[in-house]
Protein backbone atom coordinates (compact mmCIF):
# COMPACT_ATOMS: atom_id res chain seq x y z
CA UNK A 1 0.00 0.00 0.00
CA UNK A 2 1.35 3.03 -1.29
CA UNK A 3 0.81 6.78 -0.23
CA UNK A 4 -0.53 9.22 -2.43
CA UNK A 5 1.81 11.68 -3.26
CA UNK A 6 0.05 15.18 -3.71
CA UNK A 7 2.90 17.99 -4.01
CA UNK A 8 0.04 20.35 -2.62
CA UNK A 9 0.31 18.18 0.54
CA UNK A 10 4.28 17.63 0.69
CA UNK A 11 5.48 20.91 1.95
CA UNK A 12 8.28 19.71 2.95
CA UNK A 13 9.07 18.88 -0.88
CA UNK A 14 7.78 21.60 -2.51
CA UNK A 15 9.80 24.14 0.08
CA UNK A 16 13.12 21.65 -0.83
CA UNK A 17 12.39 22.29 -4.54
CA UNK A 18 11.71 26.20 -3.95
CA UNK A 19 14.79 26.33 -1.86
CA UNK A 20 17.21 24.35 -3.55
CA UNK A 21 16.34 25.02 -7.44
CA UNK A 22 14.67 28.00 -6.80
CA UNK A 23 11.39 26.66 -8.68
CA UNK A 24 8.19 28.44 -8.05
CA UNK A 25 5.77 25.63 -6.84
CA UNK A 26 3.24 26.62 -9.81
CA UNK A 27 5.78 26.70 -12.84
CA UNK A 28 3.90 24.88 -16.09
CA UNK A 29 6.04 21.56 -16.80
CA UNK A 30 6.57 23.51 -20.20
CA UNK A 31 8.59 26.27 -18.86
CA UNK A 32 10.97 23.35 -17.52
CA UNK A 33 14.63 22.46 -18.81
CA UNK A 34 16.52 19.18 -18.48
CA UNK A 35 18.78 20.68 -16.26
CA UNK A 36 15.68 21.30 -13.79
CA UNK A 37 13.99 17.99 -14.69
CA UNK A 38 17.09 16.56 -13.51
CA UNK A 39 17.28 18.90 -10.28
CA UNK A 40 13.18 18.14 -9.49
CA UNK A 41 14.52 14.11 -9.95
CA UNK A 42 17.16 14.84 -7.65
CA UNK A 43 15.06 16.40 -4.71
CA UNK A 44 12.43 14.23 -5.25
CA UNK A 45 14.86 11.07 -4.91
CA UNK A 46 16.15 12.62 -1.78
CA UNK A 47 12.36 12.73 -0.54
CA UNK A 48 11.82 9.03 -1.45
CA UNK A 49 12.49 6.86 1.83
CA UNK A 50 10.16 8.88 3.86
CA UNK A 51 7.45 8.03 1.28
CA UNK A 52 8.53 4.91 0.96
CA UNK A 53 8.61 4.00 4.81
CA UNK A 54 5.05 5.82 5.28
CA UNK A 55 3.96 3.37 2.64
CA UNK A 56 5.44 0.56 4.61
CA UNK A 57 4.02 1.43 7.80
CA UNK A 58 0.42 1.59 5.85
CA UNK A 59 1.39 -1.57 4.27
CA UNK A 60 1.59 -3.09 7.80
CA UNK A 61 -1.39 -1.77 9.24
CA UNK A 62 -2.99 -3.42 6.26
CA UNK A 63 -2.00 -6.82 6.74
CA UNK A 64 -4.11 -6.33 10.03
CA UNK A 65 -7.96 -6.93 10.19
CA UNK A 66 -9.54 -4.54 8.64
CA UNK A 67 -11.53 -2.08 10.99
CA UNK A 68 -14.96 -3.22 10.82
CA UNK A 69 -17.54 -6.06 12.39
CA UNK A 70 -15.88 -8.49 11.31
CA UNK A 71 -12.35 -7.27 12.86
CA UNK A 72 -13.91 -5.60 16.10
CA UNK A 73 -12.55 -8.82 18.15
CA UNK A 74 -9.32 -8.48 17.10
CA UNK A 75 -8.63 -4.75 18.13
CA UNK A 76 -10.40 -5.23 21.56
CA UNK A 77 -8.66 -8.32 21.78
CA UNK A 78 -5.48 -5.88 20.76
CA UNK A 79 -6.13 -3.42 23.04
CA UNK A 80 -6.78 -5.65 26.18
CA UNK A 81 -3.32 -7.23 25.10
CA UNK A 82 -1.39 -3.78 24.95
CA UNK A 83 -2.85 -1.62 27.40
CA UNK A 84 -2.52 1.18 25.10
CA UNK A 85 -5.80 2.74 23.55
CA UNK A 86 -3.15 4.79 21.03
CA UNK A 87 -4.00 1.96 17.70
CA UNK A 88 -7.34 1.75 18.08
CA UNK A 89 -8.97 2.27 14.90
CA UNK A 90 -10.94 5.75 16.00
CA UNK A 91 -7.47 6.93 17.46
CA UNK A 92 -5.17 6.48 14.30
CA UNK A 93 -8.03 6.90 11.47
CA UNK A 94 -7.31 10.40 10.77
CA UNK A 95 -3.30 9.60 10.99
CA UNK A 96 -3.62 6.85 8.70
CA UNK A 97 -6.31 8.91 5.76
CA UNK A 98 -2.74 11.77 5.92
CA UNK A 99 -0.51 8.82 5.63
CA UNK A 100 -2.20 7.92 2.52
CA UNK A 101 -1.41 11.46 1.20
CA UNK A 102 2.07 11.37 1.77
CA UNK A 103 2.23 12.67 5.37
CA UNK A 104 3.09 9.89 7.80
CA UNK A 105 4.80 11.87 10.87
CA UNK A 106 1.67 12.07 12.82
CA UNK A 107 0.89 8.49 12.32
CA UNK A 108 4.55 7.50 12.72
CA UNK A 109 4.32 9.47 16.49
CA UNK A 110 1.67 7.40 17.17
CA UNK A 111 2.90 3.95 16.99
CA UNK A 112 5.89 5.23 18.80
CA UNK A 113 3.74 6.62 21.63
CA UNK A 114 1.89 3.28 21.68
CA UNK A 115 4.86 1.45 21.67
CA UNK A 116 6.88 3.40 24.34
CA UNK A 117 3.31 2.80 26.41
CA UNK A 118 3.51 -1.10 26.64
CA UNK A 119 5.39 -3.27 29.25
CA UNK A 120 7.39 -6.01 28.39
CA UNK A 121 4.49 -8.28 29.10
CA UNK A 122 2.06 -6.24 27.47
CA UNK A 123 4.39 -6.51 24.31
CA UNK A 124 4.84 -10.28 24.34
CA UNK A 125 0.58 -10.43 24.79
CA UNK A 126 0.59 -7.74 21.93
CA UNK A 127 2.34 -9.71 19.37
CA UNK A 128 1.22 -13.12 20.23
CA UNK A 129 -2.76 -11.27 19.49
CA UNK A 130 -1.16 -9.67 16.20
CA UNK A 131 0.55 -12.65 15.13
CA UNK A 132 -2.25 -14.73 15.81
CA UNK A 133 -4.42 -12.90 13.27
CA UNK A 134 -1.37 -12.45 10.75
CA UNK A 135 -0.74 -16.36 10.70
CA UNK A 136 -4.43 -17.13 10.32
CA UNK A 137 -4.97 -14.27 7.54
CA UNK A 138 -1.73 -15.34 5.71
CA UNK A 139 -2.15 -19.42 6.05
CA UNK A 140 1.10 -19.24 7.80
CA UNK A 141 0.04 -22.33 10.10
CA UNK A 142 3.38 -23.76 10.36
CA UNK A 143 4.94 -20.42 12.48
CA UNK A 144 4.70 -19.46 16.04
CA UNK A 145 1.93 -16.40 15.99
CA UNK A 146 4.32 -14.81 18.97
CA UNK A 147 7.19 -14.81 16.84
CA UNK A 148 5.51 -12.86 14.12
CA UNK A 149 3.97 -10.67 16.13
CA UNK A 150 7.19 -9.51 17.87
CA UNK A 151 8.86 -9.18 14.31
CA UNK A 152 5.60 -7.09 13.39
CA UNK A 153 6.05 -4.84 16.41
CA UNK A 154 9.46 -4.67 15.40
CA UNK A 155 9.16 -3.73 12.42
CA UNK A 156 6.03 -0.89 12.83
CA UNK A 157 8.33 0.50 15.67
CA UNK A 158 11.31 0.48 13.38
CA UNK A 159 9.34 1.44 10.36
CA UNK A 160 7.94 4.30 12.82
CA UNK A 161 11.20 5.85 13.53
CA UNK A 162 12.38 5.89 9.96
CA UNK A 163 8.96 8.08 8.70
CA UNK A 164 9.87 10.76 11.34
CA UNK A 165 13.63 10.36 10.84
CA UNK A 166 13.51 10.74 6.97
CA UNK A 167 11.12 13.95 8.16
CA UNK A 168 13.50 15.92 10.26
CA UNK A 169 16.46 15.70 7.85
CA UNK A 170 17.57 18.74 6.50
CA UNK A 171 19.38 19.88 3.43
CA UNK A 172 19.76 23.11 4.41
CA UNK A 173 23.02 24.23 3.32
CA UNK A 174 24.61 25.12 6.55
CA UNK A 175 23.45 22.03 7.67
CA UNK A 176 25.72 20.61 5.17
CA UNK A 177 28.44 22.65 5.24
CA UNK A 178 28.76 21.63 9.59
CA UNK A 179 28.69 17.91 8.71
CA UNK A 180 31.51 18.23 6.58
CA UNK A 181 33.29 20.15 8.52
CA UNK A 182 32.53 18.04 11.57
CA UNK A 183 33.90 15.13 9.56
CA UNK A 184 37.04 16.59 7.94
CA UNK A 185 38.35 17.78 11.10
CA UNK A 186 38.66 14.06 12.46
């Protein structure tokens, strides 16, 4: 499950392409060069793992039970396991519909809020309720639903981290021009 990507909605790409190319937001793809094609590519490459780890986080909330009747057991059954009310459907429907236009921070502060929340035990309970439902929904019968929940957990925490980390880079030119200076003085 991929995000929509709307530039209207990306800010953070459409400020990088202002900034760094100096390209009004609004400029008509015929008033564009190579040179600038290439520059857009560019920026827009440098933009790609946050979409692409918002569109893995989406892709693992999909693999879940889908939020209706028929999956109502399985997120009380989630939440009872957790102790953390933060992945409830009503709590993370609004994060997830701005995932799915490109914007994954406020879903990716989420799952790390939920995440920080749980014990150890609640964890373990967590993943063995999440990797029960993942084993039954993918005819996995032959692996331990505990194990697969933990690497689930795993990976939406880890998955989490890299949407916000991807998010608070900067290529501000100063920013740059530290890092290299950091590293050439070792």
């Amino acid at each position: 499950m991929l995000p929509e990507v709307r530039p209207h909605v990306s800010t953070a790409l459409a400020d990088q392409l202002d900034h760094q190319l100096d390209l009004d937001p609004h400029l008509e793809a015929a008033q564009l060069d190579v040179e600038r094609v290439a520059g857009i590519a560019v920026v827009a490459a440098a933009h790609s793992d946050g979409y692409a780890a918002t569109g893995h986080l989406l892709g693992l909330l999909a693999a879940l039970p889908a939020p209706t009747k028929t999956g109502e057991r399985f997120w009380s059954d989630r939440w009872r396991s957790s102790g953390t009310a933060y992945l409830l459907p009503v709590n993370i429907k609004a994060p997830v519909l701005r995932s799915l236009a490109g914007e994954g921070t406020a879903l990716a502060r989420q799952v790390l809020s939920a995440v920080d929340e749980m014990t150890p035990p609640q964890r373990v309970a967590a993943g063995e309720v999440i990797g029960q439902a993942l084993v039954e929904s993918d005819h996995l019968p032959d692996l331990k639903s505990q194990v697969i929940g933990e690497l689930w957990l795993r990976d939406l925490e880890l998955t989490a981290w890299r949407v916000l980390h991807a998010d608070r880079r900067s290529d501000h030119p100063a920013g740059r021009k530290a890092f290299l200076d950091a590293w050439t003085s070792v």
